[in-house]
Protein backbone atom coordinates (compact mmCIF):
# COMPACT_ATOMS: atom_id res chain seq x y z
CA UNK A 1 -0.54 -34.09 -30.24
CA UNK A 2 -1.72 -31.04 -31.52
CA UNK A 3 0.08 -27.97 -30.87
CA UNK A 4 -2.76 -26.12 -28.70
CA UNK A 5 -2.69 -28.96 -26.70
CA UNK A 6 1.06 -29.25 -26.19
CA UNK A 7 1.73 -25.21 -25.73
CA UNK A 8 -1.38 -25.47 -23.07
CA UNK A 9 1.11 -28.55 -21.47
CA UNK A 10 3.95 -26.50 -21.58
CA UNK A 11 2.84 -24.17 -19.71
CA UNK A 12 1.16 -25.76 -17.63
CA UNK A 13 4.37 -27.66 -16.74
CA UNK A 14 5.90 -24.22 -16.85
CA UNK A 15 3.73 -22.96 -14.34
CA UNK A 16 3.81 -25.83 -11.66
CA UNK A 17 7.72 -25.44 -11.75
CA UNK A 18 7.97 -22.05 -11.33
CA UNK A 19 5.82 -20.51 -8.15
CA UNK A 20 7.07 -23.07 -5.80
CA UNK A 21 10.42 -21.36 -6.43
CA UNK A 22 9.58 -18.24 -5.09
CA UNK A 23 8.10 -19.68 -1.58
CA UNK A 24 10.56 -20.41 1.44
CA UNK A 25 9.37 -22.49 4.47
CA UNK A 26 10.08 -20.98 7.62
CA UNK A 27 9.82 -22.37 10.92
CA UNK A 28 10.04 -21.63 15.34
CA UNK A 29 10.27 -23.31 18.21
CA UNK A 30 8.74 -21.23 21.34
CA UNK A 31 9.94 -21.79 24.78
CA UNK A 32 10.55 -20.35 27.98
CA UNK A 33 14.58 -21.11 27.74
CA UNK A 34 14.34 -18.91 24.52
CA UNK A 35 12.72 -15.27 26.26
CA UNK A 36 15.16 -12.47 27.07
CA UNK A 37 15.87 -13.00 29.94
CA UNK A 38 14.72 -16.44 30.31
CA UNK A 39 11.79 -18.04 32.56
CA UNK A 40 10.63 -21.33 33.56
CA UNK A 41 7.84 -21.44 31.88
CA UNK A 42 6.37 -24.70 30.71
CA UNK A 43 4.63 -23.21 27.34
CA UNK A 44 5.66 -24.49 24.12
CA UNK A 45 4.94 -23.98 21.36
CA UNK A 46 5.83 -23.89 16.95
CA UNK A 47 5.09 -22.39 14.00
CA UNK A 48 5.27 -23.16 10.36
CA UNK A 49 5.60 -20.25 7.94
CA UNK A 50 5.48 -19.87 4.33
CA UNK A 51 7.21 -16.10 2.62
CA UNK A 52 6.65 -16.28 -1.12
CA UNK A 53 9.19 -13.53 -2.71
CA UNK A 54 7.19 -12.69 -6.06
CA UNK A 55 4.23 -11.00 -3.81
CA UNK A 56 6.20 -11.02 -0.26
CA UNK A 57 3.41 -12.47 1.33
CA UNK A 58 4.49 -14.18 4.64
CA UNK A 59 1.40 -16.74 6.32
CA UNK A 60 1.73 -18.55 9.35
CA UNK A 61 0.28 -20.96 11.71
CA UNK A 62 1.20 -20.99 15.21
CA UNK A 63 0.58 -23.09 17.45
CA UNK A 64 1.21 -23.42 21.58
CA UNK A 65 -0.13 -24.49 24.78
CA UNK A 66 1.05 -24.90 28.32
CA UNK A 67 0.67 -21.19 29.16
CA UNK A 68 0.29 -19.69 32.37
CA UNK A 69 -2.77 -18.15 31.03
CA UNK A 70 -4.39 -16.96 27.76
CA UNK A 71 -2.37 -15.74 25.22
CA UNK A 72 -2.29 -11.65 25.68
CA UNK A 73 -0.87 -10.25 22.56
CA UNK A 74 1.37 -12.52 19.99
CA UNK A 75 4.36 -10.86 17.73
CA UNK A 76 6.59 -11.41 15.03
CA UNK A 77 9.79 -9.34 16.65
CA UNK A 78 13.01 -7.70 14.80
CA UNK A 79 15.42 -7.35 13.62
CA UNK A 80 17.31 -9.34 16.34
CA UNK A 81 19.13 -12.43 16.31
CA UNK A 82 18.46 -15.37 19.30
CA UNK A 83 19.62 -13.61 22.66
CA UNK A 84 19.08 -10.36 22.12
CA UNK A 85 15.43 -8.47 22.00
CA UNK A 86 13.97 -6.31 19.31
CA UNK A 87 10.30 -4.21 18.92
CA UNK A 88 7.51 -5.57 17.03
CA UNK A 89 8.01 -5.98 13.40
CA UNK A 90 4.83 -7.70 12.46
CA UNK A 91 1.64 -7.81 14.98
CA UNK A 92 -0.37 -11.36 15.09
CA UNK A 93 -4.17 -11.00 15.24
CA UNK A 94 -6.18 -13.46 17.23
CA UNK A 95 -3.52 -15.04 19.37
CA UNK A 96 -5.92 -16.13 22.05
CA UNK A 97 -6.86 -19.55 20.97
CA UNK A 98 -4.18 -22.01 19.61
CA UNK A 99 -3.85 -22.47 16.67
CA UNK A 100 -3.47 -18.47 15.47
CA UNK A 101 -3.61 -18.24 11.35
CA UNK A 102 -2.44 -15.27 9.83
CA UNK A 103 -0.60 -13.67 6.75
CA UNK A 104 0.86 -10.23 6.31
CA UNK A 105 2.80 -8.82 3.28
CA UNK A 106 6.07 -7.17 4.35
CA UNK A 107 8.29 -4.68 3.16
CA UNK A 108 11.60 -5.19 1.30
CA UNK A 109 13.56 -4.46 4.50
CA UNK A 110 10.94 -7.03 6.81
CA UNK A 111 11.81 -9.55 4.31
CA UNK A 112 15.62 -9.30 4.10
CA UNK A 113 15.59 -9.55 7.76
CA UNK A 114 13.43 -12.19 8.00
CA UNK A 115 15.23 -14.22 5.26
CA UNK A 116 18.55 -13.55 7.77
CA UNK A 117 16.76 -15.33 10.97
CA UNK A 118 16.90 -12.04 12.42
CA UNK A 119 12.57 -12.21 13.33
CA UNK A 120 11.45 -14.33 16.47
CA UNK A 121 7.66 -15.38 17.92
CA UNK A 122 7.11 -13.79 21.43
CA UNK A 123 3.44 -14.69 23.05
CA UNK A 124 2.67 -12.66 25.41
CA UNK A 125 0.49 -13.53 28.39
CA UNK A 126 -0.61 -11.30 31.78
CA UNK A 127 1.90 -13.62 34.26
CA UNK A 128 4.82 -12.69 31.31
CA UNK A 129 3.93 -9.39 29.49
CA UNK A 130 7.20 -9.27 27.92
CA UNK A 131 6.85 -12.24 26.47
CA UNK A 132 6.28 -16.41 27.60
CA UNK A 133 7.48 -18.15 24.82
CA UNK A 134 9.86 -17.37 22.20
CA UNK A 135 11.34 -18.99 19.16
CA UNK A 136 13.62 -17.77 16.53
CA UNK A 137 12.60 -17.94 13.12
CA UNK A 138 14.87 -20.17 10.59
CA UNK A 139 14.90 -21.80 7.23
């Protein structure tokens, strides 16, 4: 083996085992039960999310159904841990139609808190402005 072809190896190898160390899978489950205060609700809904410290780039796919209605306004809420309520952190475009795709990169101090479980989903609809299903983000 020549030793272009084992330095381009290397670091190739190098490469492949090094960025998925930076990325963190996240992950919510939205309910009724979980909204503050609660309601009965029949929505669910989950999301899978993906934070990758080197360039703090947070992506997401949610998605729900069972909703009184169309999704209103969808938010990534904090800092707050389950139970308690929080403002909007980080807004999520296009929540209408299930399933919502979206990234955002987030400061040092949206990170640390999100890192802590301290973010949770709300969707919004008309029947529940203040949210219709809910779901605390963990690792």
């Amino acid at each position: 083996m020549t030793k272009a072809v084992f330095a381009t190896l290397a670091l190739g190898a190098a490469v492949a085992f090094a960025a998925p160390a930076s990325a963190e899978k996240l992950k919510a489950t939205l309910d009724g039960k979980a909204e503050v205060p609660a309601n009965t609700s029949s929505g669910t809904g989950t999301a899978e999310l993906d934070y990758d410290a080197a360039s703090k780039k947070l992506s997401w796919t949610v998605t729900y159904s069972g909703l009184s209605g169309a999704a209103t306004a969808a938010h990534f809420h904090g800092p707050a841990e389950a139970g308690k309520n929080a403002g909007v952190a980080v807004p999520i475009a296009n929540a209408g139609a299930s399933p919502v795709k979206g990234e955002a990169t987030l400061t040092d101090a949206q990170a640390a808190d999100l890192l802590a479980g301290k973010y949770y989903i709300n969707i919004h609809t008309a029947a529940n402005p203040g949210g219709e299903i809910r779901g605390q983000v963990t690792k």
